[in-house]
N, C-alpha and C. Protein backbone atom coordinates (compact mmCIF):
# COMPACT_ATOMS: atom_id res chain seq x y z
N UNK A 1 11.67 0.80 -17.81
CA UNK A 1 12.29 -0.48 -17.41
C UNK A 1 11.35 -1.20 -16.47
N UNK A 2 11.27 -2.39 -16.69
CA UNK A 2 10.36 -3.27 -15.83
C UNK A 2 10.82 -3.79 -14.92
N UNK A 3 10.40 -4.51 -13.88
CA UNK A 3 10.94 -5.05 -13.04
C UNK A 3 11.47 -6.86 -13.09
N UNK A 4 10.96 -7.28 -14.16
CA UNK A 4 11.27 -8.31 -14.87
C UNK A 4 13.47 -8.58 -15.05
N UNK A 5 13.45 -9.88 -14.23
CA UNK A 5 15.27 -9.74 -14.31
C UNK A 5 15.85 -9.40 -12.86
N UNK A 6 15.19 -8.80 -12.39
CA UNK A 6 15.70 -7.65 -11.16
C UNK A 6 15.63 -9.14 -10.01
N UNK A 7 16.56 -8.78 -8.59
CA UNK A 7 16.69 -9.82 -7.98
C UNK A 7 15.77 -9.47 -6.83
N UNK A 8 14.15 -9.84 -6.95
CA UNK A 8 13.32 -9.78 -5.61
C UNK A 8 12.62 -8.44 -5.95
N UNK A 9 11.39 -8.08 -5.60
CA UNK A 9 10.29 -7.26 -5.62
C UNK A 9 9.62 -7.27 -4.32
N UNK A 10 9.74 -6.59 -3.87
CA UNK A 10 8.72 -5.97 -2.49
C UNK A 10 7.92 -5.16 -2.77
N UNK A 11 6.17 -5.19 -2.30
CA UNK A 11 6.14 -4.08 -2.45
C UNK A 11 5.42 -3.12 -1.19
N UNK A 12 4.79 -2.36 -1.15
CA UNK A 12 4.75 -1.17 -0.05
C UNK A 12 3.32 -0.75 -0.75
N UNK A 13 2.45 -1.05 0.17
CA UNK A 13 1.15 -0.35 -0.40
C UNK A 13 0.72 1.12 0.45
N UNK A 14 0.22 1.78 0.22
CA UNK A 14 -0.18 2.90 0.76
C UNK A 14 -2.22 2.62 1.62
N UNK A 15 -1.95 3.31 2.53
CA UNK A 15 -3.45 2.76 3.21
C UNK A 15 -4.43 3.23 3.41
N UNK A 16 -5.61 2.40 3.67
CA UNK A 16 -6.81 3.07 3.09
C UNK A 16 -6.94 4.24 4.64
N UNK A 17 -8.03 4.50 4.36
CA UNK A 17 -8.68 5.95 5.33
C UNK A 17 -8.83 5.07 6.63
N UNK A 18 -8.49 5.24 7.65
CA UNK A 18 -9.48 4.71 8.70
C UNK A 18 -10.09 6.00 9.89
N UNK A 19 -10.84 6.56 8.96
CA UNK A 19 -11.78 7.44 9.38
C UNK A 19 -12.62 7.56 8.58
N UNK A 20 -12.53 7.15 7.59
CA UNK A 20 -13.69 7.26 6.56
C UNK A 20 -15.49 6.53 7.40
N UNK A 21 -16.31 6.83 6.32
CA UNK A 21 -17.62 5.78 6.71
C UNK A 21 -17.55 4.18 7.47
N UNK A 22 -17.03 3.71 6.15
CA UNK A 22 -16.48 2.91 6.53
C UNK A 22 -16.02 2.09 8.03
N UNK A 23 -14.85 2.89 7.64
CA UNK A 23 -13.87 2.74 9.18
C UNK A 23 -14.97 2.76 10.69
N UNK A 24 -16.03 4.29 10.41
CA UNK A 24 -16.52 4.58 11.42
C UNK A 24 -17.46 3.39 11.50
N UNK A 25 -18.58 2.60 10.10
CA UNK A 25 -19.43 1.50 10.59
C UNK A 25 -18.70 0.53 11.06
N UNK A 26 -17.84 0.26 10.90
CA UNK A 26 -16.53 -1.62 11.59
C UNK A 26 -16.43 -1.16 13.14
N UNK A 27 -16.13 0.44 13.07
CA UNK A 27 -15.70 0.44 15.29
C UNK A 27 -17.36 0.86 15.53
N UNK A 28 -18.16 1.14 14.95
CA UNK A 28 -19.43 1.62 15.72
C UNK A 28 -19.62 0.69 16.67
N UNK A 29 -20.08 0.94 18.12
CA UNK A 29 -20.52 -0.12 19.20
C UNK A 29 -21.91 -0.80 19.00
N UNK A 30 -21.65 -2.03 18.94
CA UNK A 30 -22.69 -2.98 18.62
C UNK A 30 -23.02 -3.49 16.93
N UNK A 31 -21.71 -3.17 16.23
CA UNK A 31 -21.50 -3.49 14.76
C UNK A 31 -21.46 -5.18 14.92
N UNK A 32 -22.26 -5.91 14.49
CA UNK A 32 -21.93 -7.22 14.67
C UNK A 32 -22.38 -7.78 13.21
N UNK A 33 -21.75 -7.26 11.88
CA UNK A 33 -21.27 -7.87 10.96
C UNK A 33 -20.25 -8.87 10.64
N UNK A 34 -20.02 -9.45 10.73
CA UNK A 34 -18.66 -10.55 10.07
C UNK A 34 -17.46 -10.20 10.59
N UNK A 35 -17.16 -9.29 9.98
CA UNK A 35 -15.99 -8.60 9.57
C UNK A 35 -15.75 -8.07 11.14
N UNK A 36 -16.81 -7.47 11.42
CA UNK A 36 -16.56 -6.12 12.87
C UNK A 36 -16.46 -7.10 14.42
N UNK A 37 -17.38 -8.13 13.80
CA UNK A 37 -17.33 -9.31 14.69
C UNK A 37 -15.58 -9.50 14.90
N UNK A 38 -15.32 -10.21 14.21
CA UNK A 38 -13.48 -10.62 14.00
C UNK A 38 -12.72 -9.84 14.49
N UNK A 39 -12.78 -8.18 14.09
CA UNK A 39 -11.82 -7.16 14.55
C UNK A 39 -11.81 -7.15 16.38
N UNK A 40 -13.23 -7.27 16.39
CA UNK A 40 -12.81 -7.41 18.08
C UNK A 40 -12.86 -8.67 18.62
N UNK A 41 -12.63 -9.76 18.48
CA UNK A 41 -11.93 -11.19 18.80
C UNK A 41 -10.32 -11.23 18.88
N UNK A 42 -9.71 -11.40 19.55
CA UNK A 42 -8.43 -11.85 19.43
C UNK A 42 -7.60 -11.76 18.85
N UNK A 43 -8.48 -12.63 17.53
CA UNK A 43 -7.00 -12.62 16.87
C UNK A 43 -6.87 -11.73 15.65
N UNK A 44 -8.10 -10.64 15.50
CA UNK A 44 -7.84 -9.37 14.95
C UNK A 44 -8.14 -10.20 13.25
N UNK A 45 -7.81 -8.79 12.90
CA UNK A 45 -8.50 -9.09 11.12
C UNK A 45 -6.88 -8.70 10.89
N UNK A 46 -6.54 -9.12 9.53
CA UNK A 46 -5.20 -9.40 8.92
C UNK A 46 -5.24 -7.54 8.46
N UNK A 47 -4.85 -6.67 8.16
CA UNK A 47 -4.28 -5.18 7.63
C UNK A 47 -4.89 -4.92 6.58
N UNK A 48 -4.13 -6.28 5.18
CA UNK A 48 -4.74 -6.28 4.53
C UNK A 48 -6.60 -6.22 3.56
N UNK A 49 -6.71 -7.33 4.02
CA UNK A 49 -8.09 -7.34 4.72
C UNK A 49 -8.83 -6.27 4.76
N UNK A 50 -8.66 -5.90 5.97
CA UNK A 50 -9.50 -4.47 6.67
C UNK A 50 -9.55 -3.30 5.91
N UNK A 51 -8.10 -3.26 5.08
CA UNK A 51 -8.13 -2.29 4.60
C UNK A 51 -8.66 -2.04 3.28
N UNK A 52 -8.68 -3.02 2.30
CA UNK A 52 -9.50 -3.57 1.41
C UNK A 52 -10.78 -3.28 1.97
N UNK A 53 -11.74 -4.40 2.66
CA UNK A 53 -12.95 -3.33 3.01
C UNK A 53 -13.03 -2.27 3.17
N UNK A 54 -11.88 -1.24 4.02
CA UNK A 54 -12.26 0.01 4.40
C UNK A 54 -12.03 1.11 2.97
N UNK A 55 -11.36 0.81 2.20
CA UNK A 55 -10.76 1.45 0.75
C UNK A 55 -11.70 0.96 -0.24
N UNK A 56 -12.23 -0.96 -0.24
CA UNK A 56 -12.90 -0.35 -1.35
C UNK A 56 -12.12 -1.11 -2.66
N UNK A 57 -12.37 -0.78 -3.71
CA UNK A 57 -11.82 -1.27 -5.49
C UNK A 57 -9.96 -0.76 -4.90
N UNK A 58 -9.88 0.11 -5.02
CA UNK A 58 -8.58 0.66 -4.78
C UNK A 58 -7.63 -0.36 -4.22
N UNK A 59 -7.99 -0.55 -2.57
CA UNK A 59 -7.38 -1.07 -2.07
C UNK A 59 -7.10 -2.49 -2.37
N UNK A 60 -8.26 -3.51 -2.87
CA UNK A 60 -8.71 -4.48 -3.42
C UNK A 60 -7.58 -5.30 -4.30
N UNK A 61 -7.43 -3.65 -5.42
CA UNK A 61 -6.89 -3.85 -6.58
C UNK A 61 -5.24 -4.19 -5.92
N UNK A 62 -4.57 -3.29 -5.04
CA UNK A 62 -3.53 -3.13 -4.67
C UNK A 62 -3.01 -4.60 -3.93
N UNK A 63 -3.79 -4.78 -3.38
CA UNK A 63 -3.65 -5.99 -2.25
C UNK A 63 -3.61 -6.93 -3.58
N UNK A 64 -4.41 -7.35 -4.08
CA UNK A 64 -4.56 -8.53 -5.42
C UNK A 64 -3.27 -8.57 -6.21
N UNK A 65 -2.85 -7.00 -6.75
CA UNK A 65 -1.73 -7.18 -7.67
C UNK A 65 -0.41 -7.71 -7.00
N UNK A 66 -0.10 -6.76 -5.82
CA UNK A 66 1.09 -6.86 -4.93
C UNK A 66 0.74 -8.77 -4.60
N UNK A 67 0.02 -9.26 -4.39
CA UNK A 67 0.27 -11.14 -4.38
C UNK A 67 0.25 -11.10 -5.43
N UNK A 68 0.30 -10.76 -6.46
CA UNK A 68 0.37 -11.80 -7.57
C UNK A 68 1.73 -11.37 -8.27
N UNK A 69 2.46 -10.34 -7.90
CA UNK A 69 3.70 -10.00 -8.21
C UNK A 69 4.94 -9.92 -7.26
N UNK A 70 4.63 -10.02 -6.31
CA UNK A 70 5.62 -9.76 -5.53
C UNK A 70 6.59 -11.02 -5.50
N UNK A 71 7.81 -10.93 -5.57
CA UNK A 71 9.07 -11.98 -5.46
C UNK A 71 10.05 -11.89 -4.45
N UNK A 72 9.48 -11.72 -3.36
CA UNK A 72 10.91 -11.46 -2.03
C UNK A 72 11.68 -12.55 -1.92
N UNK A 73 12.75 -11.62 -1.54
CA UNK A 73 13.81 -12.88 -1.18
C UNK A 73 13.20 -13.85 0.38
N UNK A 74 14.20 -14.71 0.66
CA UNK A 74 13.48 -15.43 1.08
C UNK A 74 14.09 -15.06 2.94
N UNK A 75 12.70 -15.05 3.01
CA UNK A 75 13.15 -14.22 5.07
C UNK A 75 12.24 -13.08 5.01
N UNK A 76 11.90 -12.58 3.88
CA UNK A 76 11.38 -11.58 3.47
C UNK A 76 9.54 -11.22 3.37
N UNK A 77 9.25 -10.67 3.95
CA UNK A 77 7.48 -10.68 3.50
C UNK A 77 7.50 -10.12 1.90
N UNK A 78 6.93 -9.69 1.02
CA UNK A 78 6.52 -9.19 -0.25
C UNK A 78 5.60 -8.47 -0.28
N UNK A 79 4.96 -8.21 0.71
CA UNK A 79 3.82 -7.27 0.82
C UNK A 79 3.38 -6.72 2.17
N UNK A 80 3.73 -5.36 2.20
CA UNK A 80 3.95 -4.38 3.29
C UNK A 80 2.91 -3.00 3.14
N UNK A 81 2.47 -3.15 4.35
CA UNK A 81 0.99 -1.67 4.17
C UNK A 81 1.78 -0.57 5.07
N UNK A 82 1.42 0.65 4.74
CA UNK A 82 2.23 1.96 5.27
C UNK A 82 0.95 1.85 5.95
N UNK A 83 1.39 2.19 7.48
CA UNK A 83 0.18 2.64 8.69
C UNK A 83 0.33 4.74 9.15
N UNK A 84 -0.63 4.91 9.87
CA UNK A 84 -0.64 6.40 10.25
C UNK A 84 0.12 6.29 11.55
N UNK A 85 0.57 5.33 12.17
CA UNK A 85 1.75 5.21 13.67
C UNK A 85 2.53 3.92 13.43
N UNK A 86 2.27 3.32 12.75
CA UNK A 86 2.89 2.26 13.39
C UNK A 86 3.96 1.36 12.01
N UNK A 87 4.71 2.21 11.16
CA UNK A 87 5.40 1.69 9.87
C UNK A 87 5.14 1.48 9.37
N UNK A 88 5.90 0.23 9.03
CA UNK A 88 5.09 -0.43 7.39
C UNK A 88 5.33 -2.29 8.43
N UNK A 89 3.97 -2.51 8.08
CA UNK A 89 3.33 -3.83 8.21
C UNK A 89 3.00 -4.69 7.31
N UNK A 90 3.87 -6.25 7.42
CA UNK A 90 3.18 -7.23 6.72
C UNK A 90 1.60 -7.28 6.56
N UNK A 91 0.98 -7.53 5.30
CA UNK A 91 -0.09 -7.36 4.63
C UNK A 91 -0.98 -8.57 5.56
N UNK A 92 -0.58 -9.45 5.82
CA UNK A 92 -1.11 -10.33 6.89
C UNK A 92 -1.08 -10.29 8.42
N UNK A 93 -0.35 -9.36 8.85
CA UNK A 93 -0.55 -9.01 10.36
C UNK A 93 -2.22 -8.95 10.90
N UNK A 94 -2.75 -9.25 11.95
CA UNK A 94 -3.59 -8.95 12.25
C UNK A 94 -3.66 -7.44 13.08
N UNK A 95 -5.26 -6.71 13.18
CA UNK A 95 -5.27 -5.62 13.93
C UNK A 95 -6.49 -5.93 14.36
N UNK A 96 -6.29 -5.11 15.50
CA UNK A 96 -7.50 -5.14 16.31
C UNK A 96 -8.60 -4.01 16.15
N UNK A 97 -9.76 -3.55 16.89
CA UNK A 97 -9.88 -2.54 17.34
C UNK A 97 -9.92 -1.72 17.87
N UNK A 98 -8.95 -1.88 19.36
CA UNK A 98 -8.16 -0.90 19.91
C UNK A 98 -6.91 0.16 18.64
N UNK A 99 -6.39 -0.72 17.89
CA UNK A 99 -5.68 -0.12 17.09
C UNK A 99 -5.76 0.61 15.92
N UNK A 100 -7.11 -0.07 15.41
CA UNK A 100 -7.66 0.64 14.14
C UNK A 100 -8.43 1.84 15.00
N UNK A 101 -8.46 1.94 15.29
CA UNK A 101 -9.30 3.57 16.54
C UNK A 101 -7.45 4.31 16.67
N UNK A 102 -6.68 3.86 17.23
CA UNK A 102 -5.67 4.36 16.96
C UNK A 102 -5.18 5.54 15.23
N UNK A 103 -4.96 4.14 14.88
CA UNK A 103 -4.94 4.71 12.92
C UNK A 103 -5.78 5.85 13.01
N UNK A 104 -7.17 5.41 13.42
CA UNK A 104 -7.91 6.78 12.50
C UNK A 104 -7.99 8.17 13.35
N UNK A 105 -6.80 7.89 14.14
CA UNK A 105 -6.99 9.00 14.87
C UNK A 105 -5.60 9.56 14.73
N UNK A 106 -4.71 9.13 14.22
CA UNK A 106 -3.46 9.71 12.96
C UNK A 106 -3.64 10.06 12.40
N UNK A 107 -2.29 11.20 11.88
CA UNK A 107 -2.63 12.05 10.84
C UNK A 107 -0.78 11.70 9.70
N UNK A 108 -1.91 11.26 8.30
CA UNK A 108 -0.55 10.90 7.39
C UNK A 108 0.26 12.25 7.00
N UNK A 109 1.31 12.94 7.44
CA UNK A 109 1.79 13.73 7.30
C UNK A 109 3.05 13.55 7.19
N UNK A 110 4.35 13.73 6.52
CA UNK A 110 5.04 13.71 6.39
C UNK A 110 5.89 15.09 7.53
N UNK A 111 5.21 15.71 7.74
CA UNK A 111 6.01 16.62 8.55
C UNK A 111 5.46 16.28 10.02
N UNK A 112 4.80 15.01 10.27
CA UNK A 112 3.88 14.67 11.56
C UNK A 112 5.00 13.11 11.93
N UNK A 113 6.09 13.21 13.24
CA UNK A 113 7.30 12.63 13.13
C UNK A 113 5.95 11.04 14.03
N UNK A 114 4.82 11.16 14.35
CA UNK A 114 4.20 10.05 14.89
C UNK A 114 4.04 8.98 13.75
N UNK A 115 4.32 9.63 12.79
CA UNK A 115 4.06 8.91 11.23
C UNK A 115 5.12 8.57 10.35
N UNK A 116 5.85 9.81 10.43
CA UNK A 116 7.32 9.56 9.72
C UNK A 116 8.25 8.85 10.63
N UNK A 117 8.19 8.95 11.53
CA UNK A 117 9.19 8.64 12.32
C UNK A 117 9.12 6.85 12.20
N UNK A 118 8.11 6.46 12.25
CA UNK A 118 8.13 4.69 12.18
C UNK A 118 8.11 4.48 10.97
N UNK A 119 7.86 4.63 9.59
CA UNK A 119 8.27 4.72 8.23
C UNK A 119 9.19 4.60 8.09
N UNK A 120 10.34 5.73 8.51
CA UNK A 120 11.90 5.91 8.11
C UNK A 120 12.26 4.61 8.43
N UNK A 121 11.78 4.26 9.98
CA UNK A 121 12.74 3.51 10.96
C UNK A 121 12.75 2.21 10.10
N UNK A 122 10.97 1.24 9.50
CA UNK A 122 10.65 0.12 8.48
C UNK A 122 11.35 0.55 7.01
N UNK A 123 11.14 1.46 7.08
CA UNK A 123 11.90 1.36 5.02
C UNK A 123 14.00 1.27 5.47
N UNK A 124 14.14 1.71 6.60
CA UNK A 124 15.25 1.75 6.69
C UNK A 124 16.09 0.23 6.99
N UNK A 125 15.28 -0.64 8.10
CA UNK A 125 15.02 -2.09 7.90
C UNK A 125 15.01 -2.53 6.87
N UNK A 126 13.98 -2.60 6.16
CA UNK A 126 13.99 -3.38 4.77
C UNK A 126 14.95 -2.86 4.04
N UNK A 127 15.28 -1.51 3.95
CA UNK A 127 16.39 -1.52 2.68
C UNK A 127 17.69 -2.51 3.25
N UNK A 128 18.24 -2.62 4.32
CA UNK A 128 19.34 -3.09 5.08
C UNK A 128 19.03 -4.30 5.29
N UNK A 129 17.92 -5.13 4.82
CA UNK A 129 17.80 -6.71 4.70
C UNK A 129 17.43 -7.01 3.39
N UNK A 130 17.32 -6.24 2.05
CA UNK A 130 17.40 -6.82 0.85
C UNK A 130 18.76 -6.59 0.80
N UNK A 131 19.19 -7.13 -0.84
CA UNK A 131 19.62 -6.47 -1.60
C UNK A 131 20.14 -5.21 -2.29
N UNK A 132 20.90 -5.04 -3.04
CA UNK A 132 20.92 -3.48 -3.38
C UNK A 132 19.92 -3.41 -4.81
N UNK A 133 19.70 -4.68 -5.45
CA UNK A 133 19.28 -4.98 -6.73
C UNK A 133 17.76 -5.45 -6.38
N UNK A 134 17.80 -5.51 -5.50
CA UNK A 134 15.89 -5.72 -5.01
C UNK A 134 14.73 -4.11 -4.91
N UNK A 135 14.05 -4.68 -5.74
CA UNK A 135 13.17 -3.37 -5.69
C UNK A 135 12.36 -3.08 -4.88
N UNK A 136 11.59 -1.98 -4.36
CA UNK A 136 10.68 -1.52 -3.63
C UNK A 136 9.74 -0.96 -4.52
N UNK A 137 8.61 -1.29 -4.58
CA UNK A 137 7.28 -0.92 -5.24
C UNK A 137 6.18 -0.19 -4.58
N UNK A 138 5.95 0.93 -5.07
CA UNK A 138 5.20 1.63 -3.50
C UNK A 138 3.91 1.86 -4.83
N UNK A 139 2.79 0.88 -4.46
CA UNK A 139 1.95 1.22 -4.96
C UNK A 139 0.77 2.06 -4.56
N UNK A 140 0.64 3.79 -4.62
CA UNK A 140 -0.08 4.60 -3.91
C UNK A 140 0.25 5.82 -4.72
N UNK A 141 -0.17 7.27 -4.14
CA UNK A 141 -0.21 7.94 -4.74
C UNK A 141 1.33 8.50 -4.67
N UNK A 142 2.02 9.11 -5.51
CA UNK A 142 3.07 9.96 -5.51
C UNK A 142 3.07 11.26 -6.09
N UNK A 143 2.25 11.79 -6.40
CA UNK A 143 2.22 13.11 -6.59
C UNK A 143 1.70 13.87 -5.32
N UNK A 144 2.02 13.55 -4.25
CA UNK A 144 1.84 14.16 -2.97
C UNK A 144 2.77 13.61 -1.97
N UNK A 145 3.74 14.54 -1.07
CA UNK A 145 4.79 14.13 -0.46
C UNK A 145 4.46 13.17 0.87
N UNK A 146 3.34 12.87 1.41
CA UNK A 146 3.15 11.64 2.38
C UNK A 146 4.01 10.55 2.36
N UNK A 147 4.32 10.19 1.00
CA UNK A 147 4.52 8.61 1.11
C UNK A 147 6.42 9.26 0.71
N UNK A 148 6.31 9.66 -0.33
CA UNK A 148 7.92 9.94 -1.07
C UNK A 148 8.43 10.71 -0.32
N UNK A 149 8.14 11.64 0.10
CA UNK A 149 8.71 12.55 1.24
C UNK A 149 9.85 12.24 2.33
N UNK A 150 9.19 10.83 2.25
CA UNK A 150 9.83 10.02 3.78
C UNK A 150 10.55 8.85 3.11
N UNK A 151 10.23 7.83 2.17
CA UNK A 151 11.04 7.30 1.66
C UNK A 151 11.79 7.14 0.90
N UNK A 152 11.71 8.12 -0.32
CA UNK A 152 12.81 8.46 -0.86
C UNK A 152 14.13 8.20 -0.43
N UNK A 153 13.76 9.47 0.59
CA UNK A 153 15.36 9.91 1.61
C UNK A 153 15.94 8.64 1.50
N UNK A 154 15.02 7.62 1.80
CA UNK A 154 15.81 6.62 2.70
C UNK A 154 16.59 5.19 1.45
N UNK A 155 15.53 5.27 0.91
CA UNK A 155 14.97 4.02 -0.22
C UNK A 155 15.92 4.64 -2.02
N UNK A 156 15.72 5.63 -2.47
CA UNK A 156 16.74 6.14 -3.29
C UNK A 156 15.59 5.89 -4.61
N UNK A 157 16.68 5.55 -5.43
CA UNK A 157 16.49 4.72 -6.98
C UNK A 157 15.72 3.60 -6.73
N UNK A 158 15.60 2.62 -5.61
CA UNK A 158 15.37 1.45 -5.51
C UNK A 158 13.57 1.53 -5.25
N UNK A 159 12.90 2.97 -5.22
CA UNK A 159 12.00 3.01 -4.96
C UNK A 159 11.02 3.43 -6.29
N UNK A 160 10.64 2.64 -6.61
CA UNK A 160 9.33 2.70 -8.08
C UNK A 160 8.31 2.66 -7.75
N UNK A 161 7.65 3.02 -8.94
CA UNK A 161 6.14 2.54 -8.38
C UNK A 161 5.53 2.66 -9.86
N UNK A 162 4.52 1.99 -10.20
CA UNK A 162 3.97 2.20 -11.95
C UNK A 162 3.96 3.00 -12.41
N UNK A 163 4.44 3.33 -13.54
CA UNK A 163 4.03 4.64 -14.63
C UNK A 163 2.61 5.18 -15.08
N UNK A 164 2.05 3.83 -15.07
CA UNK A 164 0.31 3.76 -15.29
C UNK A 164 0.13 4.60 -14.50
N UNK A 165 0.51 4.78 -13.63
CA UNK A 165 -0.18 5.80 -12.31
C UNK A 165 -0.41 6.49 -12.33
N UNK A 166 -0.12 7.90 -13.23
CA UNK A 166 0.64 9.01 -13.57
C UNK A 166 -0.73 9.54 -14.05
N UNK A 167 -1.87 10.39 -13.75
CA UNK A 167 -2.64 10.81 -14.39
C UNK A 167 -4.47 9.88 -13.64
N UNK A 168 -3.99 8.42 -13.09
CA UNK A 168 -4.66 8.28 -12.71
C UNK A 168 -5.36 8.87 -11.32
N UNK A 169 -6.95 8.42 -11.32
CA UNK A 169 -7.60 8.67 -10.23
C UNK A 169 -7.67 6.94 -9.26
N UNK A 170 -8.18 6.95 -7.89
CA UNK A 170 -7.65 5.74 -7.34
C UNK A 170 -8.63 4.69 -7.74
N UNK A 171 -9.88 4.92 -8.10
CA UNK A 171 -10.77 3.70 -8.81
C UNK A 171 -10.03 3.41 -10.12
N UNK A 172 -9.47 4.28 -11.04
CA UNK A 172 -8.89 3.90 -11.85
C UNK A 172 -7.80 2.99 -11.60
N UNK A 173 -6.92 3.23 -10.95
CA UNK A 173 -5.83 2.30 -10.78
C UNK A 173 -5.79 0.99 -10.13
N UNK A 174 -7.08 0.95 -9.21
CA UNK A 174 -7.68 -0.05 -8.46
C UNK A 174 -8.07 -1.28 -9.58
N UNK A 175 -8.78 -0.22 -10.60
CA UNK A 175 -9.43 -1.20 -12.02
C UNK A 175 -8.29 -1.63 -12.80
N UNK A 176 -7.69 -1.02 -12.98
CA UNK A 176 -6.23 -1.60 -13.31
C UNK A 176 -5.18 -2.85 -13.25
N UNK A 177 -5.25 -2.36 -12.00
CA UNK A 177 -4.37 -3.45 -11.28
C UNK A 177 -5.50 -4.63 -11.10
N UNK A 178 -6.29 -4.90 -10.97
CA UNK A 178 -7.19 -6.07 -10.56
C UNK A 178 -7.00 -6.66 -12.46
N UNK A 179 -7.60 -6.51 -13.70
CA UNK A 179 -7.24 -6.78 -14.78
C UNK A 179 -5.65 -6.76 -15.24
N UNK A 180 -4.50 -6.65 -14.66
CA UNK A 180 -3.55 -6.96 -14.61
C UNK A 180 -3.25 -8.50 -14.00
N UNK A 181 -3.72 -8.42 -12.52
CA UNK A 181 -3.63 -10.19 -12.27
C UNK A 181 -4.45 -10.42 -13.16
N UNK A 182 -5.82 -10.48 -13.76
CA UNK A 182 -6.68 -11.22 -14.41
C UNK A 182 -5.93 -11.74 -15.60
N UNK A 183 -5.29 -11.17 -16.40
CA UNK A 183 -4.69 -11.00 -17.62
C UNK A 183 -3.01 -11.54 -17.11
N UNK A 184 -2.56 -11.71 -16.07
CA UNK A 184 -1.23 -12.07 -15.51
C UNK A 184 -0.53 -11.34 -16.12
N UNK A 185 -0.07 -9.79 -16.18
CA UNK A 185 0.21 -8.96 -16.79
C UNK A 185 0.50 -7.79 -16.09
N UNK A 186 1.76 -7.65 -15.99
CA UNK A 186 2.39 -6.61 -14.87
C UNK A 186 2.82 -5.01 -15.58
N UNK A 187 2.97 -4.31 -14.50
CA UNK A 187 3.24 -2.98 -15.08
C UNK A 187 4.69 -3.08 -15.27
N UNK A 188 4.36 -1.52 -15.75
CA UNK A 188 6.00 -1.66 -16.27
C UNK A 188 6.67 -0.68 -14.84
N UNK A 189 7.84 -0.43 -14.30
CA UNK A 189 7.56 0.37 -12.96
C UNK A 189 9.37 1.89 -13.25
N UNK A 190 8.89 2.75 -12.92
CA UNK A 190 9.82 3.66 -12.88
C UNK A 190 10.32 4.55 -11.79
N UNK A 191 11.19 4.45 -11.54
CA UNK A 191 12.47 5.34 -10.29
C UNK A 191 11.29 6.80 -9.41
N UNK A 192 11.13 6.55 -8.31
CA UNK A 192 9.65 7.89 -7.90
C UNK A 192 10.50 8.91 -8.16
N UNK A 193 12.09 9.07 -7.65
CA UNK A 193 12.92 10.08 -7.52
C UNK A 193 13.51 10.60 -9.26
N UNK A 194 12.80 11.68 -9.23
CA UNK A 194 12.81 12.20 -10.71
C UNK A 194 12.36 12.09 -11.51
N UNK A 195 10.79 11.48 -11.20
CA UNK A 195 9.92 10.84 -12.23
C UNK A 195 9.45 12.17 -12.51
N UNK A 196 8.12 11.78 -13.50
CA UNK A 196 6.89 12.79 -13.46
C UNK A 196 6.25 12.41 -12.74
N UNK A 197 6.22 13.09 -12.07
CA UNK A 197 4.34 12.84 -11.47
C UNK A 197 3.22 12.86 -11.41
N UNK A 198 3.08 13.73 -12.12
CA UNK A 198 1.77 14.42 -12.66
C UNK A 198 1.37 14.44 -13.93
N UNK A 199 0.35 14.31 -14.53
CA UNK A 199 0.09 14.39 -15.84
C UNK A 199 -1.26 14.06 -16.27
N UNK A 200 -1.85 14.38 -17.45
CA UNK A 200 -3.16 14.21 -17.50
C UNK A 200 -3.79 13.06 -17.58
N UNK A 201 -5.13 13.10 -17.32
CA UNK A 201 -5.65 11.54 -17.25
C UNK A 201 -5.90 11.00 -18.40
N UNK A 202 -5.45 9.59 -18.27
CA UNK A 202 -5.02 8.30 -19.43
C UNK A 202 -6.45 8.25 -19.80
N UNK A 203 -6.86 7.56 -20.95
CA UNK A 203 -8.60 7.23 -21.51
C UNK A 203 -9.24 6.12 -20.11
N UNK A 204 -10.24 6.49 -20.27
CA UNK A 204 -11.07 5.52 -18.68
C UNK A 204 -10.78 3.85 -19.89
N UNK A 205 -11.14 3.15 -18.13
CA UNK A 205 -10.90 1.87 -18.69
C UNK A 205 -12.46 1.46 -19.37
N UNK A 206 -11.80 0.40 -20.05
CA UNK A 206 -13.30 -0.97 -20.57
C UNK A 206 -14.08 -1.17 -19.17
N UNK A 207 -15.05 -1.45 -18.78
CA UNK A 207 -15.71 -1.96 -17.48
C UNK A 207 -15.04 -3.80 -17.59
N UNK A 208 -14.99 -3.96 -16.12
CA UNK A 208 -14.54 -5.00 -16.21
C UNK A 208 -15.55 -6.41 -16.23
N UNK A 209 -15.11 -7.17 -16.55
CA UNK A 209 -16.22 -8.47 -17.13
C UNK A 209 -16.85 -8.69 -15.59
């Protein structure tokens, strides 16, 4: 079943590393690229953003699809990033780098309550300001309890995420989803609670134009 019909789409992206390379060249002292420039100014780099650089195709892909699908009701953001302390954040919030030094010094654990504990508290918010007929789209991995572990509980049936997923690796799904907006062409999305999760990998994609 698609999400096509349904009243409002949110979705919930899962987040990139901020400890990776990456992460570590943006806080290195005396990084004065663009990007590393901004993070320590004021008014911070948007979540999204940052995290896209710091992830890469993956994240790219995620951030791109979630705007080009998302339908919130109205009061509502449509696009929400899971952090390692601090919930789930509009995709446009800014962060700094006092805070991204924070993140990468979290640990995504579902049995780690510095992490779960502000998750529950945002998915528990948003479920109690949609709808019952509004979906949650958690585009990330689910064959590992980090992300489902914690929202499930909270989120139910109302929590999907693509079927495509199922077998993929994260460049794959990154490539995916980016030729999905290209093509304006959405997945089809299924219930996390009682899905499969696991399964072998789908044929690699075409390279993209």
């Amino acid at each position: 079943m698609t999400g096509r019909g349904r009243r409002g789409r949110v979705f919930l992206l899962s987040p990139a590393s901020c400890s990776g390379k990456r992460a570590q060249l943006v806080m290195r002292d005396g990084a004065s690229f663009e990007l590393a420039r901004r993070l320590r100014e004021n008014g911070g780099v948007p979540i999204g953003e940052l995290f896209a650089f710091l992830s890469g195709l993956y994240f790219r892909g995620k951030l791109a699809y979630a705007g080009a699908f998302a339908q919130p009701p109205a009061g509502v953001e449509g696009v929400f990033v899971i952090t390692p302390d601090d919930g789930l954040r509009p995709a446009d919030e800014p962060v700094g780098l006092p805070r991204l030094r924070r993140f990468a010094a979290g640990d995504i654990d579902a049995a780690n309550p510095r992490y779960s504990a502000p998750l529950r508290r945002d998915a528990e918010r948003l479920a109690a300001a949609l709808s019952p007929d509004c979906e949650l789209v958690l585009l990330g991995s689910v064959a590992t309890g980090k992300y489902v572990d914690v929202l499930v509980p909270v989120l139910g049936d109302r929590l999907r995420f693509p079927s495509a997923f199922v077998g993929r690796g994260d460049m794959s799904r990154g490539g995916l989803m980016l030729r999905c907006v290209r093509d304006a062409q959405e997945l089809e999305y299924v219930p996390v609670a009682g899905a499969i999760r696991h399964g072998g990998r789908p044929p690699r994609l075409a390279p993209l134009a």
